[in-house]
N, C-alpha and C. Protein backbone atom coordinates (compact mmCIF):
# COMPACT_ATOMS: atom_id res chain seq x y z
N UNK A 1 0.84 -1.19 0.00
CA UNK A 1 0.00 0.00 0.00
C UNK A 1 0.88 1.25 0.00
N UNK A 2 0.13 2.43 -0.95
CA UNK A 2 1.01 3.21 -0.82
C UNK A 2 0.32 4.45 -0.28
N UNK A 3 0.59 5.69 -0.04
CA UNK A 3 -0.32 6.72 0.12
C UNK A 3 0.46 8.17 -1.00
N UNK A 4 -0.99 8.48 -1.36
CA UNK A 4 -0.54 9.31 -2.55
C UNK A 4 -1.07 11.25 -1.40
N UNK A 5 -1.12 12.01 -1.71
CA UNK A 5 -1.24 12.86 -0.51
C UNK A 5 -1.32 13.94 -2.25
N UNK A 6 -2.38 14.75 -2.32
CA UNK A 6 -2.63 15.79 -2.78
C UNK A 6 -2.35 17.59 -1.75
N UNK A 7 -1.83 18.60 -1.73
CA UNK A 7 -1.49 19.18 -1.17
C UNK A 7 -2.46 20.67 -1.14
N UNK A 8 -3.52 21.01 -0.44
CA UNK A 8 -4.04 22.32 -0.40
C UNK A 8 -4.91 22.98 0.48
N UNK A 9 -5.74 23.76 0.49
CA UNK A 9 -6.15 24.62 1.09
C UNK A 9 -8.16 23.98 1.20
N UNK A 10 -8.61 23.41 2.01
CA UNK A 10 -9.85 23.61 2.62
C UNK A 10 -10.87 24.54 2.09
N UNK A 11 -11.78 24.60 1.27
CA UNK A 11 -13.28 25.36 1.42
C UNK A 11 -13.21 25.86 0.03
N UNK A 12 -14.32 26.20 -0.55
CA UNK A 12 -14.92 26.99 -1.63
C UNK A 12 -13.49 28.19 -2.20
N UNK A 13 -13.68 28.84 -1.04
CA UNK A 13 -12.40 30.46 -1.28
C UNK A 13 -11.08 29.92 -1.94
N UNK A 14 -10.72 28.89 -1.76
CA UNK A 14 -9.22 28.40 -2.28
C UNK A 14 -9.31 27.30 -2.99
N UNK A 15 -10.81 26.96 -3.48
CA UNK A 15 -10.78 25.23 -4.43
C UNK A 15 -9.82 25.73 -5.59
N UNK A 16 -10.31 26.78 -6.33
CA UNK A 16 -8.99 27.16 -7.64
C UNK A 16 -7.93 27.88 -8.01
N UNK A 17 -7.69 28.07 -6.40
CA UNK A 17 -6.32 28.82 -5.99
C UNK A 17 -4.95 27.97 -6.99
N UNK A 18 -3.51 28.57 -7.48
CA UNK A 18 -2.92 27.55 -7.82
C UNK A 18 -2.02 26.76 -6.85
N UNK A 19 -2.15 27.09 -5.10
CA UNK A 19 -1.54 26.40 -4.07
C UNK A 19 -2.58 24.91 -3.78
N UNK A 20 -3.46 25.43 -5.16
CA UNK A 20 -4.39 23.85 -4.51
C UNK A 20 -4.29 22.76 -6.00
N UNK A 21 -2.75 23.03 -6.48
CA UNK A 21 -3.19 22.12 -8.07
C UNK A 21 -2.60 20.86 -7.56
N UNK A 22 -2.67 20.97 -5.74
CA UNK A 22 -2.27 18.90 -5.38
C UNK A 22 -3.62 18.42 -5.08
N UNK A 23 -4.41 19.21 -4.59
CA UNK A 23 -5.96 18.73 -4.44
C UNK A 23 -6.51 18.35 -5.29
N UNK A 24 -6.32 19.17 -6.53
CA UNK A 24 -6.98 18.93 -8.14
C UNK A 24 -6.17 18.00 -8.81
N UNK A 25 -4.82 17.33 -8.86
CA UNK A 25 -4.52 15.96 -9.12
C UNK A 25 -5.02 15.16 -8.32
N UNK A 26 -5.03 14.76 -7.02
CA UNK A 26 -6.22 14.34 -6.44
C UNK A 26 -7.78 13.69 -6.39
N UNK A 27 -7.96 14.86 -7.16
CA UNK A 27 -9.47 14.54 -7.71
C UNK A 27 -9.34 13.70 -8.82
N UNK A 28 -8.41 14.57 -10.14
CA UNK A 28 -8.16 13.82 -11.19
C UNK A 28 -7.89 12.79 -10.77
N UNK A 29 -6.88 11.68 -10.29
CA UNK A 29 -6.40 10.29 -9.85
C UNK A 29 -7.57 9.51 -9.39
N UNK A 30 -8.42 10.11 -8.51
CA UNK A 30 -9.61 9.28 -7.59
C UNK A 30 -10.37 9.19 -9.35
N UNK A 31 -10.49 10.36 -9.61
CA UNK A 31 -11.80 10.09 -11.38
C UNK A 31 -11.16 8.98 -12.10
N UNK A 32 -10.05 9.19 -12.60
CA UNK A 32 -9.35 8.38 -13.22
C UNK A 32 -9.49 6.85 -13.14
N UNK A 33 -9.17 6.60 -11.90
CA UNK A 33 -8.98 5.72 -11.43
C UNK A 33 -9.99 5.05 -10.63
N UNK A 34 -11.25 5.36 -10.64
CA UNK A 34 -12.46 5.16 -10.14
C UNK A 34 -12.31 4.51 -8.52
N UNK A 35 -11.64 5.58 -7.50
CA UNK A 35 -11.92 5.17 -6.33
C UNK A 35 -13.28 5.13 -5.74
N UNK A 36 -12.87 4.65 -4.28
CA UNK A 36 -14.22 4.70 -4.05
C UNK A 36 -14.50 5.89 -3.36
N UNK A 37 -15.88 5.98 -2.64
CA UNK A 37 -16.33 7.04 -1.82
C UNK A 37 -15.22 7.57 -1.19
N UNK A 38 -15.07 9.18 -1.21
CA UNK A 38 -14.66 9.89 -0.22
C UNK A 38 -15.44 10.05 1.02
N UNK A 39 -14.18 9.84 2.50
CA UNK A 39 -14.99 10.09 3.86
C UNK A 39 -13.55 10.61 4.67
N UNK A 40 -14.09 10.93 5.33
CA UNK A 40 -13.51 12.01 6.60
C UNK A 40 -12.51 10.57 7.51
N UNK A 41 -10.76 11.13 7.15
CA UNK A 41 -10.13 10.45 8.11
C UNK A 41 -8.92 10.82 7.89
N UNK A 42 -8.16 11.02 9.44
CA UNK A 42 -7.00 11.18 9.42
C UNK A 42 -6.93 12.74 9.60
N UNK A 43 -8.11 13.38 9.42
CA UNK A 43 -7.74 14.84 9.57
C UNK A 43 -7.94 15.55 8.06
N UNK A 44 -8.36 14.40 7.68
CA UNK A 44 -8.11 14.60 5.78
C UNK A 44 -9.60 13.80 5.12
N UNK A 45 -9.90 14.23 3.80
CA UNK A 45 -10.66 13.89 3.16
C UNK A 45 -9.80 12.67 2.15
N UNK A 46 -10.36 11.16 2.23
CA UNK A 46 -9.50 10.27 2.11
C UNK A 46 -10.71 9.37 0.90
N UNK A 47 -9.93 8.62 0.05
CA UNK A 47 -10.44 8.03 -0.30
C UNK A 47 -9.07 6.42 -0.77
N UNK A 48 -10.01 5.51 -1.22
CA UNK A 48 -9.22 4.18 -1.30
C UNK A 48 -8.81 3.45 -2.85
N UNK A 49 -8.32 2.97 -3.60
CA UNK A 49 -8.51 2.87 -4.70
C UNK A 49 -7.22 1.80 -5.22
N UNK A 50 -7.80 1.06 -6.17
CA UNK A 50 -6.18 0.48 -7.11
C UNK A 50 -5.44 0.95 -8.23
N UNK A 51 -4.55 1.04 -8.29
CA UNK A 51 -3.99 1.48 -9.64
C UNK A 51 -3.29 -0.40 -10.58
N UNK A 52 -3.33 0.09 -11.05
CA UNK A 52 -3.16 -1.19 -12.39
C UNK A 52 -1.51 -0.86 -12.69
N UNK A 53 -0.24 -1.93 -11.76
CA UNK A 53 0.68 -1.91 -12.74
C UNK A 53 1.10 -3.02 -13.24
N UNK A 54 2.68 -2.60 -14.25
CA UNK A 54 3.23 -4.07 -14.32
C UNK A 54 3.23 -5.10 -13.88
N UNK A 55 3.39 -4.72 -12.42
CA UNK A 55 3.48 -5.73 -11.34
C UNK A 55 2.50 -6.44 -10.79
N UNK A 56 1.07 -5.86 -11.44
CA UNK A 56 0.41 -6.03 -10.48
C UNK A 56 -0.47 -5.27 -9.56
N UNK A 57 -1.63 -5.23 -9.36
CA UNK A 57 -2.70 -3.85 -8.55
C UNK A 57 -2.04 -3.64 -7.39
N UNK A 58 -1.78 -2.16 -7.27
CA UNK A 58 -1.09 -1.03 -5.99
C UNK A 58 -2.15 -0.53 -4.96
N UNK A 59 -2.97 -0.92 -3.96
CA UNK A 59 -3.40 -0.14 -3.42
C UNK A 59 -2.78 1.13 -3.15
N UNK A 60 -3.92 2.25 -2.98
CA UNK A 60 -3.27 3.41 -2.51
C UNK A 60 -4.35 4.16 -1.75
N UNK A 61 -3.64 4.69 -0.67
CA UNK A 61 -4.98 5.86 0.44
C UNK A 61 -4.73 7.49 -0.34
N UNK A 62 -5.55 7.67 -1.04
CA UNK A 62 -5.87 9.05 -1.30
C UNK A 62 -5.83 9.81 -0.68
N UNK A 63 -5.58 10.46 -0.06
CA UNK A 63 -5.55 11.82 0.99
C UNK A 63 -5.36 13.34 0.46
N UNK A 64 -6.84 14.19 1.04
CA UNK A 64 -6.46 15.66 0.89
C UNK A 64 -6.71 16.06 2.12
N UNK A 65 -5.23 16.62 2.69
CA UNK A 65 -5.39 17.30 3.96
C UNK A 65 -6.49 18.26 4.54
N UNK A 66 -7.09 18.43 5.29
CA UNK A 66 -8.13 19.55 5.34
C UNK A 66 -7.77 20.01 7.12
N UNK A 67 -6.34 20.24 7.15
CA UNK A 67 -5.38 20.96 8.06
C UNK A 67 -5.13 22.31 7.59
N UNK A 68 -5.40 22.86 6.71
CA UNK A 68 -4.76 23.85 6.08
C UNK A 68 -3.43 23.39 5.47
N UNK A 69 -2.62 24.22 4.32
CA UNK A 69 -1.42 23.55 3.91
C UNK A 69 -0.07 23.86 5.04
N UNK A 70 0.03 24.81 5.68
CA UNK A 70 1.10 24.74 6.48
C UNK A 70 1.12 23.58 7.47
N UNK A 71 0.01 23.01 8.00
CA UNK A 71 -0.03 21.70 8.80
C UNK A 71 -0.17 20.66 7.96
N UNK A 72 -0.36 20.39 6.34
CA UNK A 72 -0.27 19.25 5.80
C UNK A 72 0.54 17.80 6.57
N UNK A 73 1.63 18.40 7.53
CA UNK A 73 2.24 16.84 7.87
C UNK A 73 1.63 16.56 8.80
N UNK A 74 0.74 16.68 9.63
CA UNK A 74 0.12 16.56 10.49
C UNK A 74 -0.94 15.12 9.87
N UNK A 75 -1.82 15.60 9.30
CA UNK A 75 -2.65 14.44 8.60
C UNK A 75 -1.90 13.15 7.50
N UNK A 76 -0.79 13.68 6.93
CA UNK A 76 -0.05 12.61 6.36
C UNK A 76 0.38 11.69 7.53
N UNK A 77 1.15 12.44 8.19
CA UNK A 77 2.39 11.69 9.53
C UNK A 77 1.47 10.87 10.13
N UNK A 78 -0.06 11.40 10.69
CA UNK A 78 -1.28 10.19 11.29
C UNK A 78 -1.27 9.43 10.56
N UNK A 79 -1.90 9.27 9.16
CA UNK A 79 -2.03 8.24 8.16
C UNK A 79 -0.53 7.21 8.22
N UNK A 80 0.19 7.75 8.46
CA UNK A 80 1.74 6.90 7.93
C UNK A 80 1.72 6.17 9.08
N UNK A 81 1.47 6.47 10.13
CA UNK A 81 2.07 5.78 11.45
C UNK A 81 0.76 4.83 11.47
N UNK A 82 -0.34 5.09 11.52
CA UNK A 82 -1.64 4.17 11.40
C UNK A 82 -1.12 2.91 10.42
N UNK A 83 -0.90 2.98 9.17
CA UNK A 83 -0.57 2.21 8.54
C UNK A 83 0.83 1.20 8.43
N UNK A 84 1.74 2.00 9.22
CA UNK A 84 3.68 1.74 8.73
C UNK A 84 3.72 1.98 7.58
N UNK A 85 3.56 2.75 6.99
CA UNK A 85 4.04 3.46 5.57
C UNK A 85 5.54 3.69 6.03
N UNK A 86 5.88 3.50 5.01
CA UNK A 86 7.62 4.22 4.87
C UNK A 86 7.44 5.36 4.59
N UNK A 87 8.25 6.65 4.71
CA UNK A 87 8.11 7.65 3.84
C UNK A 87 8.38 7.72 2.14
N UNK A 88 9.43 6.66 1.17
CA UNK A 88 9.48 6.02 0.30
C UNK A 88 7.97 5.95 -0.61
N UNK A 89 7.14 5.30 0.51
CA UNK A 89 6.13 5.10 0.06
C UNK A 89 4.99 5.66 -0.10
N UNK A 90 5.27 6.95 0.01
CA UNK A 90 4.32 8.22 0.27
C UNK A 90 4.79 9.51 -1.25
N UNK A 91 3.96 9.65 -1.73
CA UNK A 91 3.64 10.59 -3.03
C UNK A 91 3.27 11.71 -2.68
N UNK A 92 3.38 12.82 -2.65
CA UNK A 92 2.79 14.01 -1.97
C UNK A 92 2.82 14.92 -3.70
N UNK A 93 1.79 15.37 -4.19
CA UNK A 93 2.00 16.21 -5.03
C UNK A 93 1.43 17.82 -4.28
N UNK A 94 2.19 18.74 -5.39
CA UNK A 94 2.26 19.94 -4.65
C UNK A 94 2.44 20.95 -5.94
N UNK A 95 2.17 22.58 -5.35
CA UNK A 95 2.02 23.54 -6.13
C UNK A 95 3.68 23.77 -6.19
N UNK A 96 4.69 24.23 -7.23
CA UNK A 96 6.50 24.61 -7.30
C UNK A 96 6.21 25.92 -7.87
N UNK A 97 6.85 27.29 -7.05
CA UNK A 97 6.82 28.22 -7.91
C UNK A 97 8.21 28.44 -8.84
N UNK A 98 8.92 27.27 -7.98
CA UNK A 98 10.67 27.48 -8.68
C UNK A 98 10.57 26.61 -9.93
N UNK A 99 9.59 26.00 -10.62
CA UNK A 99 8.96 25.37 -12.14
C UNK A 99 8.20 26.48 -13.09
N UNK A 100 8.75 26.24 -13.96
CA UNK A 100 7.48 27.52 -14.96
C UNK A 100 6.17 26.69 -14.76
N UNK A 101 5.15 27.41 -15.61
CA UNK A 101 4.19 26.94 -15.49
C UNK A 101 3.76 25.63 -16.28
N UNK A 102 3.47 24.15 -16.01
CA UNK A 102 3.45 23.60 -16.64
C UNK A 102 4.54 22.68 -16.50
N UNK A 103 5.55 22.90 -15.99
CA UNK A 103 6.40 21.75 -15.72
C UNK A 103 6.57 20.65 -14.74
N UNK A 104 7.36 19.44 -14.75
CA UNK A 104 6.76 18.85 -13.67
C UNK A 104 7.87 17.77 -13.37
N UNK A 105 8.26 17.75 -12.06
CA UNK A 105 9.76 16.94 -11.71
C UNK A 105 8.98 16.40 -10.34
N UNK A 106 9.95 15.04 -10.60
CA UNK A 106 9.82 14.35 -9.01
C UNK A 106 10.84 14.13 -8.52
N UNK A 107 11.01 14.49 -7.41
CA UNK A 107 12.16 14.25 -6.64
C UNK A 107 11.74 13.78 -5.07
N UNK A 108 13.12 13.53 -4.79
CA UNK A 108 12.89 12.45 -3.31
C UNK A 108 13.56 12.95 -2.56
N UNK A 109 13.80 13.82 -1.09
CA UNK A 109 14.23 14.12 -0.20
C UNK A 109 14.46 15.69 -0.65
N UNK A 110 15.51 16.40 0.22
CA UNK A 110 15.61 17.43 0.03
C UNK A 110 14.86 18.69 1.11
N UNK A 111 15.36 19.61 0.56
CA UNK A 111 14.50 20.80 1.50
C UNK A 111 13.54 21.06 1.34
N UNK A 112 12.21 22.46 2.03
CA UNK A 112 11.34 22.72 1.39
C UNK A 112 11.11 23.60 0.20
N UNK A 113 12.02 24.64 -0.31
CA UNK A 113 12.15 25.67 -1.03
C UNK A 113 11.00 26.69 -0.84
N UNK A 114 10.48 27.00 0.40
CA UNK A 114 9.71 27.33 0.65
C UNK A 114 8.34 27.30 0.69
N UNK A 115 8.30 25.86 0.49
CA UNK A 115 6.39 25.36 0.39
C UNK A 115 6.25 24.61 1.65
N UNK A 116 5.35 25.84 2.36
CA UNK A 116 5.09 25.30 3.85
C UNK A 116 4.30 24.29 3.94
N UNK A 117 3.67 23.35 3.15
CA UNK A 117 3.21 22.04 3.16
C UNK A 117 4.62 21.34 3.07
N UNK A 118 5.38 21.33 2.00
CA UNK A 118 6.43 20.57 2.28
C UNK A 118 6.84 20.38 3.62
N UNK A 119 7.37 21.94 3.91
CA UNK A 119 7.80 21.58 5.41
C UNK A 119 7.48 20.93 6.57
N UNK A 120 5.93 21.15 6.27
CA UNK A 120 5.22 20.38 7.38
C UNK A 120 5.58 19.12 7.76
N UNK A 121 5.34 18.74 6.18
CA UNK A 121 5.66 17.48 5.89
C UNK A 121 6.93 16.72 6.58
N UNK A 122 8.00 17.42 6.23
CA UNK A 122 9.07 17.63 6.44
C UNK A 122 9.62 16.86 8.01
N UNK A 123 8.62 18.14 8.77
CA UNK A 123 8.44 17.65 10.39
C UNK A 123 7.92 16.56 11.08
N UNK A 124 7.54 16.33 9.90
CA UNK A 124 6.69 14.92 10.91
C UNK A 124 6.89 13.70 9.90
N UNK A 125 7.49 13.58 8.62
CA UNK A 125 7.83 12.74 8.07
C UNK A 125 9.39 12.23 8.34
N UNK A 126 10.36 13.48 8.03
CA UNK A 126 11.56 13.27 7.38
C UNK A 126 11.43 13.89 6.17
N UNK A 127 12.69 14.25 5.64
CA UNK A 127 12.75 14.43 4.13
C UNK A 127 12.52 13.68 3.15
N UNK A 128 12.82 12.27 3.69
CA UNK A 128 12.60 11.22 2.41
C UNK A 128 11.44 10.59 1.79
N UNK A 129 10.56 11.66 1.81
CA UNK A 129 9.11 11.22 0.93
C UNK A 129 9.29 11.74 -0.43
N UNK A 130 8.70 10.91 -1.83
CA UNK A 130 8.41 11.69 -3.23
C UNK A 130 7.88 12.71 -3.23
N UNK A 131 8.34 13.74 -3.63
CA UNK A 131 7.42 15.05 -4.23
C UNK A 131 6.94 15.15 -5.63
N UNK A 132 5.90 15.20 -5.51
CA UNK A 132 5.43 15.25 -7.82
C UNK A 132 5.19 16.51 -7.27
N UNK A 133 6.18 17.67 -7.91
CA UNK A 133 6.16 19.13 -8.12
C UNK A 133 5.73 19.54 -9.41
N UNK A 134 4.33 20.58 -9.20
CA UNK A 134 3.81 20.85 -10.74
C UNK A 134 4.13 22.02 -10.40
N UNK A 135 4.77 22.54 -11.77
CA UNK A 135 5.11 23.90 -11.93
C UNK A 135 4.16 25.29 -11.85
N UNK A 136 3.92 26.47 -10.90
CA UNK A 136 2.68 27.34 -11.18
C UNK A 136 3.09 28.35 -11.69
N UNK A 137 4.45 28.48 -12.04
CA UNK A 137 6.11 29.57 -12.22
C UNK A 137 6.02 30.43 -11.24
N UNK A 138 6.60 31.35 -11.31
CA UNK A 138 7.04 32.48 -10.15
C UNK A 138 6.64 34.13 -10.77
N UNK A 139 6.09 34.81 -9.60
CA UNK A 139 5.37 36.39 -10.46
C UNK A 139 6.67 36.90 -10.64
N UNK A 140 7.37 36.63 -10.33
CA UNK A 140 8.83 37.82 -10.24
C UNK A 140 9.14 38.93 -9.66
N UNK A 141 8.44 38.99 -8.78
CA UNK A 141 8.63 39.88 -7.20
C UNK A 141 8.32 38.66 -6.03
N UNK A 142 9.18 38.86 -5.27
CA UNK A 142 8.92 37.88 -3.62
C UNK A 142 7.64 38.61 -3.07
N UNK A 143 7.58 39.93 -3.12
CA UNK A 143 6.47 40.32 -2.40
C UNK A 143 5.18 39.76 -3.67
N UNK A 144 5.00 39.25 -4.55
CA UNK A 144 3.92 39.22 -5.31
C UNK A 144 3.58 37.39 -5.09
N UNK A 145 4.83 36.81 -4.39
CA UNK A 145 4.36 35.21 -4.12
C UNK A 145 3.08 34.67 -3.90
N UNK A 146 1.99 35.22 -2.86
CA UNK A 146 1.44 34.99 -1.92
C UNK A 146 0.02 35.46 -2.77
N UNK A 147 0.46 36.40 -3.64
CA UNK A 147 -1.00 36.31 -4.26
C UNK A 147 -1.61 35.95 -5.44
N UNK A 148 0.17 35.47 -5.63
CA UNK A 148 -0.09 34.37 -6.64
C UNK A 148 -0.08 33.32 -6.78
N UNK A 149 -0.17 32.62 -5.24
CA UNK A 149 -0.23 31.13 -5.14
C UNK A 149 -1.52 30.88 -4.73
N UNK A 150 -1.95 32.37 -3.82
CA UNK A 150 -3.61 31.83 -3.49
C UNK A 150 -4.40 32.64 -4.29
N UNK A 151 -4.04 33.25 -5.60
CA UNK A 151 -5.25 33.71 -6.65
C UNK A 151 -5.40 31.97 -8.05
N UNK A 152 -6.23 32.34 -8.38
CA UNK A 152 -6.63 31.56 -9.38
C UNK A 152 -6.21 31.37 -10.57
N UNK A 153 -6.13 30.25 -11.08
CA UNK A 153 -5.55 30.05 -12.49
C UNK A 153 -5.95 30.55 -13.27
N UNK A 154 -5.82 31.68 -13.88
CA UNK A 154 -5.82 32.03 -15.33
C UNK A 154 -6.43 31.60 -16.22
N UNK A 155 -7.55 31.88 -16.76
CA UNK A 155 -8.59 30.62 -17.99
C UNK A 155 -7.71 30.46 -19.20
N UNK A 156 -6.57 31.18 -19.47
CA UNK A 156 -5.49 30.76 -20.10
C UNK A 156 -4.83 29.83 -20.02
N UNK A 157 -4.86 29.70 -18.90
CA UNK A 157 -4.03 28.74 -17.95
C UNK A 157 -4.50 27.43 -18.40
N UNK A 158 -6.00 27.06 -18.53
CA UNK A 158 -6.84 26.18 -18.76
C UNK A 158 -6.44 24.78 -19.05
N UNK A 159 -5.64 24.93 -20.11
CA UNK A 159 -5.63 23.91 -21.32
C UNK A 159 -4.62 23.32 -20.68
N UNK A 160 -3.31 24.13 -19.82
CA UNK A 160 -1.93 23.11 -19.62
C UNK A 160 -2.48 22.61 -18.64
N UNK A 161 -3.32 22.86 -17.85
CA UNK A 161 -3.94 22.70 -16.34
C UNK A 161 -4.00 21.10 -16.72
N UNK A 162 -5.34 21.19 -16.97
CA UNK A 162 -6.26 20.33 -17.41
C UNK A 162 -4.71 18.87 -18.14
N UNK A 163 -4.32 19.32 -18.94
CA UNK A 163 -3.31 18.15 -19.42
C UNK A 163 -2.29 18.13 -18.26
N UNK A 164 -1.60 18.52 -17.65
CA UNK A 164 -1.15 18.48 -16.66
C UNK A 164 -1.91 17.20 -15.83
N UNK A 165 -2.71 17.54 -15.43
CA UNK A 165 -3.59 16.68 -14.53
C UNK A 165 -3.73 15.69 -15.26
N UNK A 166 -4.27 15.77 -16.07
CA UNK A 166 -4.77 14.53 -16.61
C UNK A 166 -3.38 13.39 -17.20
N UNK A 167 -2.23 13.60 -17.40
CA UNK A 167 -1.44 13.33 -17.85
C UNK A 167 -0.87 12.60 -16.19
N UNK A 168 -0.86 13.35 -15.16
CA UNK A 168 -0.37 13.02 -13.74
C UNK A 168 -0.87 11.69 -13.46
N UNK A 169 -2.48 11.57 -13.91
CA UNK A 169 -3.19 10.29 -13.40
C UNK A 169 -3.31 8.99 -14.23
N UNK A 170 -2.94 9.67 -15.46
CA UNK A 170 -2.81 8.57 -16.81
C UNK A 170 -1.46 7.60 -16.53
N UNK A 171 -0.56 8.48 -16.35
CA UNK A 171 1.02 8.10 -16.12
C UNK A 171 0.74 7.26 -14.51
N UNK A 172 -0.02 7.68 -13.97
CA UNK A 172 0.19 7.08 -12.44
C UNK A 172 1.05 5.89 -12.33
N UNK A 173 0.70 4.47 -12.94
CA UNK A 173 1.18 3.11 -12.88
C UNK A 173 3.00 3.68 -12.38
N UNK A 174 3.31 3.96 -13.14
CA UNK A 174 4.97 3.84 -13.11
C UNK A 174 5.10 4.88 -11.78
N UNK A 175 4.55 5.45 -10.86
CA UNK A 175 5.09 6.13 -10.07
C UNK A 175 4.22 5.26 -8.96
N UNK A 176 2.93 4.11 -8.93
CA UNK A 176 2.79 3.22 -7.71
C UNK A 176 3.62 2.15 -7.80
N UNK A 177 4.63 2.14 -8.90
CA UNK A 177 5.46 0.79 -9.00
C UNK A 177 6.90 1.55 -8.56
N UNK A 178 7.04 2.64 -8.30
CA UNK A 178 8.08 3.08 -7.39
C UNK A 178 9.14 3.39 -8.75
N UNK A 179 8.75 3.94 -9.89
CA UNK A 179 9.61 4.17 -11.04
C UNK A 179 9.64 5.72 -11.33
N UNK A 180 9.79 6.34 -10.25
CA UNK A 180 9.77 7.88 -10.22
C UNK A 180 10.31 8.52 -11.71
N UNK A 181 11.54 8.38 -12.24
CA UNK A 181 11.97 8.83 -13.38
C UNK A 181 10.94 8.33 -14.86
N UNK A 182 10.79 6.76 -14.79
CA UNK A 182 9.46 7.08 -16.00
C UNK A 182 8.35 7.52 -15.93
N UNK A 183 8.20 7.92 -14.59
CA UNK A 183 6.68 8.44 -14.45
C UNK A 183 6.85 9.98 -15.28
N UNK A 184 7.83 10.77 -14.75
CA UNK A 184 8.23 11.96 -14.66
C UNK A 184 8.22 12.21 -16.37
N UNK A 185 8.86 11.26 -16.50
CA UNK A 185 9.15 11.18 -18.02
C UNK A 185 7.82 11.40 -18.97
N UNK A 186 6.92 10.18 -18.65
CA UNK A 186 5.28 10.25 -19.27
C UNK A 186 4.54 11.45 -18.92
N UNK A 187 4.74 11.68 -18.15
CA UNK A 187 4.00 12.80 -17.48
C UNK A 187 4.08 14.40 -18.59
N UNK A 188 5.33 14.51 -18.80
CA UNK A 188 5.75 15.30 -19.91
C UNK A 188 5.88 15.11 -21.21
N UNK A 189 5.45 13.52 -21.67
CA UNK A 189 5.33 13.17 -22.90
C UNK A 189 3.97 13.40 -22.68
N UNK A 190 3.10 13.24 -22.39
CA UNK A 190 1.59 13.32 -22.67
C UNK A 190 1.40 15.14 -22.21
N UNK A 191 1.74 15.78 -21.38
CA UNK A 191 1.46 16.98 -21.51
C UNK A 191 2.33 17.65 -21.64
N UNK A 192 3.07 18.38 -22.57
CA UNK A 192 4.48 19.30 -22.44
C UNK A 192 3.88 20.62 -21.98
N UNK A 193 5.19 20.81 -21.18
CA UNK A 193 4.75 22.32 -20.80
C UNK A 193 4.56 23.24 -21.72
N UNK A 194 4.16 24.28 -21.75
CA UNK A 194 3.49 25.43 -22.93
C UNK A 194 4.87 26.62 -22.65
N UNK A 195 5.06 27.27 -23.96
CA UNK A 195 6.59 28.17 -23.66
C UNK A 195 6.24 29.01 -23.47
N UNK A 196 6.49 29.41 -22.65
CA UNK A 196 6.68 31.00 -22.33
C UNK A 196 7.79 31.57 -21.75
N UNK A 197 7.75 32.99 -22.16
CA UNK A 197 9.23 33.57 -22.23
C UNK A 197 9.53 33.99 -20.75
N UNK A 198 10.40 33.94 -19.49
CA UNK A 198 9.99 34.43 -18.51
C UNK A 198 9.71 35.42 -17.97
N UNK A 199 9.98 36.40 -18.50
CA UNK A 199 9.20 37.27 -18.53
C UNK A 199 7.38 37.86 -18.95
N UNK A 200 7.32 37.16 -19.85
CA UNK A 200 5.84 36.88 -19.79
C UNK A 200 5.23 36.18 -18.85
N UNK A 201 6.00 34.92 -17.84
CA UNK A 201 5.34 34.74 -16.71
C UNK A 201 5.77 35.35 -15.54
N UNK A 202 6.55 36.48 -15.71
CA UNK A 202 6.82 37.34 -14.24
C UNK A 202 5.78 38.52 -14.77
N UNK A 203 5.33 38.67 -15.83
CA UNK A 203 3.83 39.56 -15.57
C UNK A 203 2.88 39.26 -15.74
N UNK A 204 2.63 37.82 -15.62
CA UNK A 204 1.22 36.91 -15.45
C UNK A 204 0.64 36.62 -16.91
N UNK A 205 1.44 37.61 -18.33
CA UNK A 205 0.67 37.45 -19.54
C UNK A 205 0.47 35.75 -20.05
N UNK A 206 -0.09 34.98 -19.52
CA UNK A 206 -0.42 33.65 -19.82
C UNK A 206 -0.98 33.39 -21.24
């Protein structure tokens, strides 16, 4: 069993914030993948489901924190210890402003680079959990971070969104079979990021 952990913000005001595009892979993966009912556990809105690999069907516990994102490790770290999860065995996807928009890397350990869900995480995991980091890029002022992680995607935005996601849950198999690099790989063969110059995404022209 593995646990996959979507990363965001609680209630209506922040469903299409872009600090919530781990909630919205989330959703995508449970659709995808036809879990079952969502119910209240762990501190988190959880659901149960198989993924189909090489190897063989992966259970996995769905989880969207509903801690707020700075306490995200709080509801993972319960789930992990309830179960003996390794941290290995834990997927956490999350919003990267240090990715343009549209891009998408997994990596395993490391710092937070300032995503206070990571950190959370961080605290009550260890470093050594997967991160699937989707790119939201960066406004290009530090003071402009904050309102551009909790304002909304851009209907421009739309199209990489949407393949993004959908590409995250298609690819799934190779990242519940613990193959982080081909996942990463598919993930960007089925949706490439869209170019933009960076400067066109340090003034939001999407």
């Amino acid at each position: 069993m593995i646990i996959i952990a979507g990363l965001g913000n609680p209630g209506a005001k922040y469903e299409k914030n872009r600090h919530n595009i781990g909630f919205m892979a989330a959703d995508e993966i449970a659709r995808r993948w036809r879990f079952g009912p969502e119910r209240a556990k762990f501190q988190s809105i959880v659901s149960e489901g198989l993924v189909d690999t090489a190897d063989g069907p992966v259970k996995v516990l769905l989880m969207k924190p509903q801690t707020y994102m700075n306490e995200s490790g709080r509801a993972v770290g319960e789930a992990a210890r309830f179960y003996k999860i390794k941290p290995s065995e834990i997927i956490v996807f999350h919003d990267e402003i240090d990715l343009a928009p549209g891009r998408f890397r997994m990596k395993t350990g490391g710092g937070a680079a300032g995503q206070n869900g990571v950190r959370s995480l961080i605290s009550h995991l260890g470093p050594d959990f997967r991160r699937a980091r989707m790119g939201i890029g960066h406004p290009g002022e530090k003071e402009m971070v904050m309102p551009h992680v909790l304002g909304d995607f851009h209907k421009a935005e739309q199209p990489w969104l949407d393949a993004l996601l959908q590409a995250c849950a298609d690819a799934l198999p190779f990242a519940a079979a613990g193959d982080d690099e081909r996942y990463q790989g598919e993930v960007m063969r089925l949706a490439p990021a869209p170019k933009f110059s960076p400067r066109q995404a340090a003034r939001g022209e999407l």
